[in-house]
C-alpha atoms as a PDB file:
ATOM      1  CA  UNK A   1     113.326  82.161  96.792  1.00  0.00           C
ATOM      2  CA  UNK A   2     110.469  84.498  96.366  1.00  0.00           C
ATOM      3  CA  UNK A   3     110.731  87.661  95.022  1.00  0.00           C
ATOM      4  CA  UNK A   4     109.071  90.982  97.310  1.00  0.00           C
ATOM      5  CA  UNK A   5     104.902  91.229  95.540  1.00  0.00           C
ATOM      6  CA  UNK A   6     106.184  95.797  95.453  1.00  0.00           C
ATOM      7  CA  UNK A   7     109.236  94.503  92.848  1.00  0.00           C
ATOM      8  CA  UNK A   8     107.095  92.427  90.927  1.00  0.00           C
ATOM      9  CA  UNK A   9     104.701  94.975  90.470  1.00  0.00           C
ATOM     10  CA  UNK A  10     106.763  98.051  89.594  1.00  0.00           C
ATOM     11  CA  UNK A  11     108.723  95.685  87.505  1.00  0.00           C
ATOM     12  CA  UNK A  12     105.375  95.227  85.382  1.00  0.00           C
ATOM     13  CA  UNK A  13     104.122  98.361  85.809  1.00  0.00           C
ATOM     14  CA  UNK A  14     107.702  99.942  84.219  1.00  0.00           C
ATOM     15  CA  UNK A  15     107.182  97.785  81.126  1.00  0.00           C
ATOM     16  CA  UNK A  16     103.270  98.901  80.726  1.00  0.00           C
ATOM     17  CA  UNK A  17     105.007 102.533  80.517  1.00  0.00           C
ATOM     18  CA  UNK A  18     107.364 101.225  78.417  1.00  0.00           C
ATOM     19  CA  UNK A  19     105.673  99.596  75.534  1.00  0.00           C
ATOM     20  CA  UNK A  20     101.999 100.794  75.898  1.00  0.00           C
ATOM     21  CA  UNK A  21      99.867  98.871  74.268  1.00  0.00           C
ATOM     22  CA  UNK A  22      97.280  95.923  75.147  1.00  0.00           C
ATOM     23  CA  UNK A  23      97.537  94.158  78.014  1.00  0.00           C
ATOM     24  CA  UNK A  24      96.514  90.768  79.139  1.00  0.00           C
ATOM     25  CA  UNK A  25      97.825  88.031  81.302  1.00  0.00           C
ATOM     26  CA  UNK A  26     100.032  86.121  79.149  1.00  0.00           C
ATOM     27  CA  UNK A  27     101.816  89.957  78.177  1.00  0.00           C
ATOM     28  CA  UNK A  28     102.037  90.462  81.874  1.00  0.00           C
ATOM     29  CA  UNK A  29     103.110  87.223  82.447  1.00  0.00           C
ATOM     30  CA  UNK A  30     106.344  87.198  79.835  1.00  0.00           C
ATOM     31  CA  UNK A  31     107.166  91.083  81.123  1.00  0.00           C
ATOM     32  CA  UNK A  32     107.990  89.835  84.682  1.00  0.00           C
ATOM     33  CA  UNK A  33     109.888  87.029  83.779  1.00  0.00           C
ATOM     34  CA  UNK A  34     111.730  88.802  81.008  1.00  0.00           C
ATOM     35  CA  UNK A  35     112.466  91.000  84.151  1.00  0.00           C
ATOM     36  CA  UNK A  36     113.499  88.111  85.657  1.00  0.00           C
ATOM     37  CA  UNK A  37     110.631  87.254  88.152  1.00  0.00           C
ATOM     38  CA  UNK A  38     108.850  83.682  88.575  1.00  0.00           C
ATOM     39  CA  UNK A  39     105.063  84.990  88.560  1.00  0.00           C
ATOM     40  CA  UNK A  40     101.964  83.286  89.485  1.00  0.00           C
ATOM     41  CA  UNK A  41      98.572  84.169  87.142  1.00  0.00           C
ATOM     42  CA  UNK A  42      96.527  85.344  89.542  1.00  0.00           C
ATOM     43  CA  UNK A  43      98.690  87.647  90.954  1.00  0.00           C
ATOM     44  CA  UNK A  44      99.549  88.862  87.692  1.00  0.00           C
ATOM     45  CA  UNK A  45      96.214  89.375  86.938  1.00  0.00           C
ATOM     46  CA  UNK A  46      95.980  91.368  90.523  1.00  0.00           C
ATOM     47  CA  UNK A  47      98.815  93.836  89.488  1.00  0.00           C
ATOM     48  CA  UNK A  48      96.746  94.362  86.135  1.00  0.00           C
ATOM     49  CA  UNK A  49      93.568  95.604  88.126  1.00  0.00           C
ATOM     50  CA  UNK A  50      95.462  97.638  90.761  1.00  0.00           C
ATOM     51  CA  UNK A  51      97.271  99.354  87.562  1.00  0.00           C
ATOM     52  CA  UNK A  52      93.681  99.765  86.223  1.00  0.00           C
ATOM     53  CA  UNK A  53      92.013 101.404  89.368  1.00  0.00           C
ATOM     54  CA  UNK A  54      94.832 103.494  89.219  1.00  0.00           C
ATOM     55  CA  UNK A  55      94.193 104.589  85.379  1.00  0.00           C
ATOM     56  CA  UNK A  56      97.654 103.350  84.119  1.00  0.00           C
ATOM     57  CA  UNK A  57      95.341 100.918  82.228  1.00  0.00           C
ATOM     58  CA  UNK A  58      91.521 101.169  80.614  1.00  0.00           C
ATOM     59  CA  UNK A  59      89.748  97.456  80.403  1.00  0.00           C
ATOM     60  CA  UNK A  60      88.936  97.146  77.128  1.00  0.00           C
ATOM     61  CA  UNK A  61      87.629  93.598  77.118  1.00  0.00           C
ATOM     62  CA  UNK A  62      85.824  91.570  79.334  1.00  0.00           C
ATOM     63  CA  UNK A  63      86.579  87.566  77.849  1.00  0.00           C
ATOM     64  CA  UNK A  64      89.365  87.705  78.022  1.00  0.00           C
ATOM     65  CA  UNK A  65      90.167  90.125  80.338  1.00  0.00           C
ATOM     66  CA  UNK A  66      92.277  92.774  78.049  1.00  0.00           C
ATOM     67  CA  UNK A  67      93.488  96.442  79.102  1.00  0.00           C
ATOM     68  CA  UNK A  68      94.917  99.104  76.967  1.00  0.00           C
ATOM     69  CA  UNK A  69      97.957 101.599  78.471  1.00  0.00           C
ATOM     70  CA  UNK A  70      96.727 105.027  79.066  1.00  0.00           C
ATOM     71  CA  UNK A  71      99.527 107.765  78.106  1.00  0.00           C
ATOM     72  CA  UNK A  72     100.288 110.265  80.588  1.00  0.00           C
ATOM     73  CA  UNK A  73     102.145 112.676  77.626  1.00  0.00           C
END
């Protein structure tokens, strides 16, 4: 059974929110399945950009790919 891409990604995005911090794929990764999701890396990696165009997240790193949770206080 696969799980709907929108539940996945507001799943992640809730725990970016949540914790803050730095992000990368493995983080992103272990937040969906703690949430109970089976991801896939690139499309973990996909949620991580849209959350960055969308300035939940700042790219701090280019190799690897690492982004930093922007507050919204």
């Amino acid at each position: 059974m696969t799980e709907p891409a929108a539940s996945q990604r507001a799943d992640l995005e809730r725990a970016v929110h949540t914790y803050g911090g730095l992000w990368d794929t493995e983080r992103g990764l272990r937040a969906m399945r703690d949430a109970g999701h089976d991801p896939q890396d690139k499309h973990t990696r996909q949620i991580l950009r849209d959350l960055a165009s969308e300035g939940l997240l700042v790219k701090v790193e280019d190799w690897p790919v690492r982004y930093k949770a922007v507050r919204a206080d």
